[in-house]
Protein backbone atom coordinates (compact mmCIF):
# COMPACT_ATOMS: atom_id res chain seq x y z
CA UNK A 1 -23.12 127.90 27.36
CA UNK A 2 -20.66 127.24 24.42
CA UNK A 3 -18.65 125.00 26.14
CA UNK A 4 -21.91 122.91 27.53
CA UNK A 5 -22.46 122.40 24.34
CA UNK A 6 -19.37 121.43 23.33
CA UNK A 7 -18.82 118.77 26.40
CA UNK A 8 -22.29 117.59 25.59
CA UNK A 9 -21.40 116.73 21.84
CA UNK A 10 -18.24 115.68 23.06
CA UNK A 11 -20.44 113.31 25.34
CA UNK A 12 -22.57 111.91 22.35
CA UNK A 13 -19.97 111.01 20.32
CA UNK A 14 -17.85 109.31 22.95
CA UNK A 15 -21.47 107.35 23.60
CA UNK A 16 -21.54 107.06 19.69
CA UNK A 17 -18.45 105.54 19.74
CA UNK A 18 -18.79 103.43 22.07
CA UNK A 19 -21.87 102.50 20.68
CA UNK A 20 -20.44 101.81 17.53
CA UNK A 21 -17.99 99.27 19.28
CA UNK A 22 -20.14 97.60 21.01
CA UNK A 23 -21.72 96.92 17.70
CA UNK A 24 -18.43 96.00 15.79
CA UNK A 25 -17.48 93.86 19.07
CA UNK A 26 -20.78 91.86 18.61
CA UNK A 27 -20.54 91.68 15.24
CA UNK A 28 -16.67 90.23 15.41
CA UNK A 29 -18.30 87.50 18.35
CA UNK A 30 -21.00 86.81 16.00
CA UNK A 31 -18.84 86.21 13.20
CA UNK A 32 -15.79 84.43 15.27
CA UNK A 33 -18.58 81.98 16.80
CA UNK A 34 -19.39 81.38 13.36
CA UNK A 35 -16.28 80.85 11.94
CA UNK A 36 -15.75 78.74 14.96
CA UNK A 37 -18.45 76.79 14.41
CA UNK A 38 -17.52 76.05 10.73
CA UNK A 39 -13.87 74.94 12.15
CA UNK A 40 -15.81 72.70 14.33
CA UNK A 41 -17.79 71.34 11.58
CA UNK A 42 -14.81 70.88 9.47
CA UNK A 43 -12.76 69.15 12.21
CA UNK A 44 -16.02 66.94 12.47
CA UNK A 45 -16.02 65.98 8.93
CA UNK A 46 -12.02 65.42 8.77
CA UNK A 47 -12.36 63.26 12.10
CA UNK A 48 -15.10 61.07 9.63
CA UNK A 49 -13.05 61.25 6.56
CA UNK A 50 -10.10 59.65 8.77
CA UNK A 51 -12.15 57.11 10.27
CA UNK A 52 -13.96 55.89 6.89
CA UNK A 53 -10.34 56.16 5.20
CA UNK A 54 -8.59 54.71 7.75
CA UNK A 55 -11.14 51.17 8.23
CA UNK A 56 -11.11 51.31 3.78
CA UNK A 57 -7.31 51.50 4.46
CA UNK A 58 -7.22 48.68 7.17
CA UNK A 59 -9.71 46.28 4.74
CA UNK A 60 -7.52 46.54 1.87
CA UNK A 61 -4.65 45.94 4.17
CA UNK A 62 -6.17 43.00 5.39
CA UNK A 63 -6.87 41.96 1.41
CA UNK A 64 -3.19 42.55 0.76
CA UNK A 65 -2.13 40.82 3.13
CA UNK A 66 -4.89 37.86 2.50
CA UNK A 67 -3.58 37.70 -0.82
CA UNK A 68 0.12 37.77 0.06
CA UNK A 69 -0.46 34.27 2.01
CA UNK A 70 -2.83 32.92 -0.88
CA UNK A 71 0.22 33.84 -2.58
CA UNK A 72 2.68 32.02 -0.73
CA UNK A 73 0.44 29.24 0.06
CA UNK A 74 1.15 28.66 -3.70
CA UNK A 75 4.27 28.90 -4.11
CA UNK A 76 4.80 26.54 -1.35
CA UNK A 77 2.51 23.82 -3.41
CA UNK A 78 4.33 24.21 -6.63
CA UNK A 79 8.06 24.10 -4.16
CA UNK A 80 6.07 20.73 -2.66
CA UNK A 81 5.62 19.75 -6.58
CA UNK A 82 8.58 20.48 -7.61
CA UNK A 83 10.49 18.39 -4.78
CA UNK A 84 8.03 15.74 -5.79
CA UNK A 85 9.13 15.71 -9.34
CA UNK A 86 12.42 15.68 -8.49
CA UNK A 87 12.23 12.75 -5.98
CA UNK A 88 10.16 10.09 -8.11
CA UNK A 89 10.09 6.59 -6.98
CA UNK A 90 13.76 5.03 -8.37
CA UNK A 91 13.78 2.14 -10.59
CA UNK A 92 16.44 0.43 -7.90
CA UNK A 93 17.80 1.74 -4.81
CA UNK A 94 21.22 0.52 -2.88
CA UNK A 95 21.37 -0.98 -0.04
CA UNK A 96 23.77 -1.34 3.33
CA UNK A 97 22.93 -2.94 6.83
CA UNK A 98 24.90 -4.05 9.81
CA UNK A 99 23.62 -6.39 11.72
CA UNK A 100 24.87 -10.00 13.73
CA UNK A 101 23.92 -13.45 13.95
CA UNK A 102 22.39 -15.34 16.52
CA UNK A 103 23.71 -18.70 16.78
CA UNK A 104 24.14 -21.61 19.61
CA UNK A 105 26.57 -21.39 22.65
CA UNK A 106 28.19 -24.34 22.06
CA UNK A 107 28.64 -23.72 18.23
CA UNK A 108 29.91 -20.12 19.10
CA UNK A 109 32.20 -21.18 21.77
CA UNK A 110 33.75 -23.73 19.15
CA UNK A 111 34.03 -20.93 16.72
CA UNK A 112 36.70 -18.39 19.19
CA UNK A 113 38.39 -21.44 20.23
CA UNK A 114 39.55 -21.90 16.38
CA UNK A 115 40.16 -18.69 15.54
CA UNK A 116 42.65 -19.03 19.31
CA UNK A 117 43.97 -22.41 18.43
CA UNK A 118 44.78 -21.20 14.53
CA UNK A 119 45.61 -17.19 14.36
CA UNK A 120 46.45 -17.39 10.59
CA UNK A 121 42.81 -17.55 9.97
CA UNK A 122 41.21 -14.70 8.65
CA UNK A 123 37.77 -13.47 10.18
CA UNK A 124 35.82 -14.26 7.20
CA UNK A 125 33.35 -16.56 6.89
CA UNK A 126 32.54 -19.46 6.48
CA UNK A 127 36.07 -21.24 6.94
CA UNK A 128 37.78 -23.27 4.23
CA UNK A 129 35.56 -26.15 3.61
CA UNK A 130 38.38 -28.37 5.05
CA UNK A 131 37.73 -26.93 7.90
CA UNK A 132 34.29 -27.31 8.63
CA UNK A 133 32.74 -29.62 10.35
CA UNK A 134 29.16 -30.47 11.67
CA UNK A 135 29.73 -28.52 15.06
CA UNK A 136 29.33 -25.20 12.28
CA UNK A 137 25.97 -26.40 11.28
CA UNK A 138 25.11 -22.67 11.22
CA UNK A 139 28.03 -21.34 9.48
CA UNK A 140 28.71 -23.94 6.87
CA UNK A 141 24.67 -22.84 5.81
CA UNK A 142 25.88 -19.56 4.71
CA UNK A 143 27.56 -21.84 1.59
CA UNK A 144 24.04 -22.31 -0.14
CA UNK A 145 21.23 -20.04 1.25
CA UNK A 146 18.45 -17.81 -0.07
CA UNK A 147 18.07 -14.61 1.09
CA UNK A 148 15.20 -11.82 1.21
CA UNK A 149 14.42 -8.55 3.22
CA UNK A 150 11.43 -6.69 2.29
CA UNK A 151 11.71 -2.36 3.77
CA UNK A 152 8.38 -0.97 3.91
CA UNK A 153 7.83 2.43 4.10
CA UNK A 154 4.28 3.46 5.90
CA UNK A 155 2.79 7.42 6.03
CA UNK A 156 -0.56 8.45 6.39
CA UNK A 157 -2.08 5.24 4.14
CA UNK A 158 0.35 5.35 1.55
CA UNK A 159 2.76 2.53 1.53
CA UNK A 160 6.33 1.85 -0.33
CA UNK A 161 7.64 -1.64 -0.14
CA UNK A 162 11.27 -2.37 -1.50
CA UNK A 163 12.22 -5.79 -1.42
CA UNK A 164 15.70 -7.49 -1.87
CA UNK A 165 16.24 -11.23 -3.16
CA UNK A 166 19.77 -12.73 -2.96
CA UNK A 167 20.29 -16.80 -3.54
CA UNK A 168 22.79 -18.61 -3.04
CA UNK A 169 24.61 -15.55 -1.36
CA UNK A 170 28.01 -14.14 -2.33
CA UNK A 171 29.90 -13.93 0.46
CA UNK A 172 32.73 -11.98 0.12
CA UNK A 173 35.98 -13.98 0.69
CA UNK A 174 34.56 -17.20 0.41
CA UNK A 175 32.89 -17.23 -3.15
CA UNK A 176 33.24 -14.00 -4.42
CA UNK A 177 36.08 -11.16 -4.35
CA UNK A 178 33.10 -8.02 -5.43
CA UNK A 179 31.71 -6.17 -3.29
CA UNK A 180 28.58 -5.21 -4.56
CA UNK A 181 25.27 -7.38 -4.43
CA UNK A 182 27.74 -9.33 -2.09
CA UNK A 183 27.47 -9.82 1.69
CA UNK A 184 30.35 -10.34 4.63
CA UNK A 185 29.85 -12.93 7.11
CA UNK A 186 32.65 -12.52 9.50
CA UNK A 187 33.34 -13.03 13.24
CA UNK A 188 34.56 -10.04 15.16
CA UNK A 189 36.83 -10.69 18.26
CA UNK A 190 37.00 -7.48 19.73
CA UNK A 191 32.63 -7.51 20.19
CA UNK A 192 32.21 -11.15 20.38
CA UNK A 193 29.95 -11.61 17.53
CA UNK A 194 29.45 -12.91 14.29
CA UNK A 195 28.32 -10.20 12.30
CA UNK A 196 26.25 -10.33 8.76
CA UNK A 197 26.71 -7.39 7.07
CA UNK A 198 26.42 -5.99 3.38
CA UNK A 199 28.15 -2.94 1.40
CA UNK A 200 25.65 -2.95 -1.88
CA UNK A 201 22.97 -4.28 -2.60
CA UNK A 202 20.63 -3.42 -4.77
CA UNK A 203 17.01 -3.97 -5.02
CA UNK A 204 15.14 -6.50 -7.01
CA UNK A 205 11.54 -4.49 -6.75
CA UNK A 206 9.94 -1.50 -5.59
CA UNK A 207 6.40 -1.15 -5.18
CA UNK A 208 3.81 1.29 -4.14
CA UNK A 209 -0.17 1.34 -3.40
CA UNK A 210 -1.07 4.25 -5.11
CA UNK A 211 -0.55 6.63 -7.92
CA UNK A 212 2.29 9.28 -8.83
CA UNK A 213 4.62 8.05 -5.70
CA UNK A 214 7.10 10.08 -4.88
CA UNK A 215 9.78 9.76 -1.88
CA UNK A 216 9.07 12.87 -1.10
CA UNK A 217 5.85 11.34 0.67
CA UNK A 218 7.69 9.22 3.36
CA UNK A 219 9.93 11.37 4.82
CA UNK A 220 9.49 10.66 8.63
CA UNK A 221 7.40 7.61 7.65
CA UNK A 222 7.33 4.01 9.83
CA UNK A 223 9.55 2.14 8.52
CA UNK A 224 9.28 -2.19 8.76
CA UNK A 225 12.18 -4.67 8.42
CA UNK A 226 11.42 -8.05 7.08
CA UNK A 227 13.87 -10.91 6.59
CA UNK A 228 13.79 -14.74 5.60
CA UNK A 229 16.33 -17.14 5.07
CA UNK A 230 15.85 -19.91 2.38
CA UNK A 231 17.62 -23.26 2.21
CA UNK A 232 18.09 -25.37 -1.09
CA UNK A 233 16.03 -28.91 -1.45
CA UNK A 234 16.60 -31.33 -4.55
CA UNK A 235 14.36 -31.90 -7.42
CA UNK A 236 13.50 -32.78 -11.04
CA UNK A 237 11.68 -31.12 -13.47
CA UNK A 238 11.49 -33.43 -16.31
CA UNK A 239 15.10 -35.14 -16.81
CA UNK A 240 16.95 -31.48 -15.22
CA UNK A 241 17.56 -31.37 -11.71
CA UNK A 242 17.37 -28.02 -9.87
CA UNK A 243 18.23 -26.84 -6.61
CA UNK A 244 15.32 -23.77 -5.76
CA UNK A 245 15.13 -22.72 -2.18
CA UNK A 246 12.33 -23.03 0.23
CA UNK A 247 11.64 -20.99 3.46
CA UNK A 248 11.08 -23.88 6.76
CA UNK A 249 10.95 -24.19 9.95
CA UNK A 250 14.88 -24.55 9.69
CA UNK A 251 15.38 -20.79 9.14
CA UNK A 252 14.98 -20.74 12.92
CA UNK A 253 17.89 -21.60 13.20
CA UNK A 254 19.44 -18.29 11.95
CA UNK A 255 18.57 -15.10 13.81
CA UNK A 256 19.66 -11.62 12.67
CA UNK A 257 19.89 -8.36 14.94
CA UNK A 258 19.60 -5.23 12.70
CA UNK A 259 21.39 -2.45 13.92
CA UNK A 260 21.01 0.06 11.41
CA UNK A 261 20.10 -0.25 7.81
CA UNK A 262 20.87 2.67 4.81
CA UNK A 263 19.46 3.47 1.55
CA UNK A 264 20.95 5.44 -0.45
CA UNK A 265 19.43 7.46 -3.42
CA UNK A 266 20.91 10.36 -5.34
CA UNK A 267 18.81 12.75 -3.77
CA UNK A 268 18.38 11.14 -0.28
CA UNK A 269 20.65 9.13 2.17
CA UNK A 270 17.80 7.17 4.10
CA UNK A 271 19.77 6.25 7.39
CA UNK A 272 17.23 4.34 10.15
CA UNK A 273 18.93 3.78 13.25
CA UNK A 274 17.68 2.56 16.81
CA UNK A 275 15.41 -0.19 15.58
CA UNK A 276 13.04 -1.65 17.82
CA UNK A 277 12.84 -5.67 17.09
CA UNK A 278 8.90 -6.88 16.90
CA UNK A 279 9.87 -10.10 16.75
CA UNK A 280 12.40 -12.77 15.55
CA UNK A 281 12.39 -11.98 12.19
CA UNK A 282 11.24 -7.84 12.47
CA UNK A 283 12.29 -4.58 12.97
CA UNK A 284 10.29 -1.28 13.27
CA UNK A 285 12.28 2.18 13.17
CA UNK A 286 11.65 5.71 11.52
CA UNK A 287 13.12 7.35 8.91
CA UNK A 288 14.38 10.96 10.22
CA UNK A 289 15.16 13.40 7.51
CA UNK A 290 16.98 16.17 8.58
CA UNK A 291 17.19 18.38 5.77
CA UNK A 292 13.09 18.23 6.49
């Protein structure tokens, strides 16, 4: 009976225990579901942290870098400026062109067949006024003639015209030994043309159509090439006779092809090549810059 007993106690407190974890398992479940459901809620509210820090971290990004370009946006005006300022319009800028004459057949033909028949003559011109005669009608005008060639510079309405005035020329060789302000008329055997040509010459005026000019403004610009030739007529004003030189009909006569022209400038070489003739007495090209 004893031992009944004793197997029957022994029976309640194995149910006990069990009992008892059954309880502490629930408990544990109940609390691990909770803590569970915390971590959930805590991984919810980092995952919204993130997300509002991370679009607040991509709209000041987006300032930064708004401001960055703002930034160099401004810089790159006062760079612009500064190029400006350093590039004003020059009082005077030097000039050098190559280009040949057009004159007749029969006056050109005349012209080798001196320079064959007398070798000792240099390829200057015009010749020694001994040796002219009217068959160098064209020629012998390069003694006493007015010159002028107007550049004009054209980009995006604004407009730069520099303008050269020579009369009676200085032709190297024949009245003058300088260079500069001078010009070469010679005749070159090896092409077959008489070619005008001059090493410096400086300009008489530059103008402009607007306010604070700077070359900076016609880098790649349009470029026009303008020339006249002038001839001398007789006259008296009062008891003083004066030669001044007129622009006619007889500047027909003389015909230039430009094949390049060059300003130069202490802070630009302005070199226009390949011009494109508009007619007899113009020439269209561009000015390429290509430090630009």
């Amino acid at each position: 009976m004893f031992e009944i007993i004793l197997l029957g106690i022994a029976g309640l407190i194995t149910i006990g225990l069990s009992i008892k974890n059954i309880i502490e398992n629930s408990d544990k479940e109940l609390k691990l579901k909770k803590v569970q459901t915390d971590l959930i809620s805590k991984q919810d509210m980092l995952i919204n942290l993130q997300n509002t820090h991370s679009n607040e971290l991509k709209n000041k990004s987006d300032e930064i870098i708004r401001l960055q370009n703002l930034l160099q946006e401004k810089n790159n005006t006062q760079l612009e400026l500064m190029d400006r300022m350093n590039s004003p319009i020059p009082e005077f800028i030097d000039l050098v062109f190559n280009s040949t004459l057009e004159i007749p057949d029969k006056e050109f033909e005349k012209l080798k067949k001196t320079f064959v028949s007398n070798p000792n003559l240099s390829n200057l011109l015009p010749f020694d006024s001994k040796l002219i005669n009217q068959e160098f009608e064209n020629i012998d005008s390069f003694k006493n003639i007015y010159f002028s060639l107007d550049v004009t510079f054209d980009k995006n309405g604004k407009k730069m015209n520099i303008n050269f005035k020579r009369g009676p020329l200085s032709l190297y060789g024949y009245n003058t030994a300088y260079t500069i302000n001078s010009f070469i008329l010679s005749y070159s055997s090896e092409e077959s043309k008489i070619k005008f040509n001059t090493i410096s010459l400086k300009s008489n005026e530059i103008t402009t159509n607007y306010k604070s000019p700077s070359l900076e403004d016609f880098i790649n610009s349009k470029v026009t090439i303008r020339y006249h030739f002038g001839f001398p007529y007789k006259m008296h004003v009062g008891n003083v006779p004066s030669s001044p030189f007129y622009i006619s009909n007889r500047e027909n006569n003389l015909r230039l092809n430009f094949n390049s022209i060059n300003l130069n400038h202490k802070n630009y070489n302005i070199n226009i090549k390949n011009l494109k003739k508009i007619d007899s007495k113009s020439f269209e090209g561009i000015w390429h810059d290509v430090n630009k």
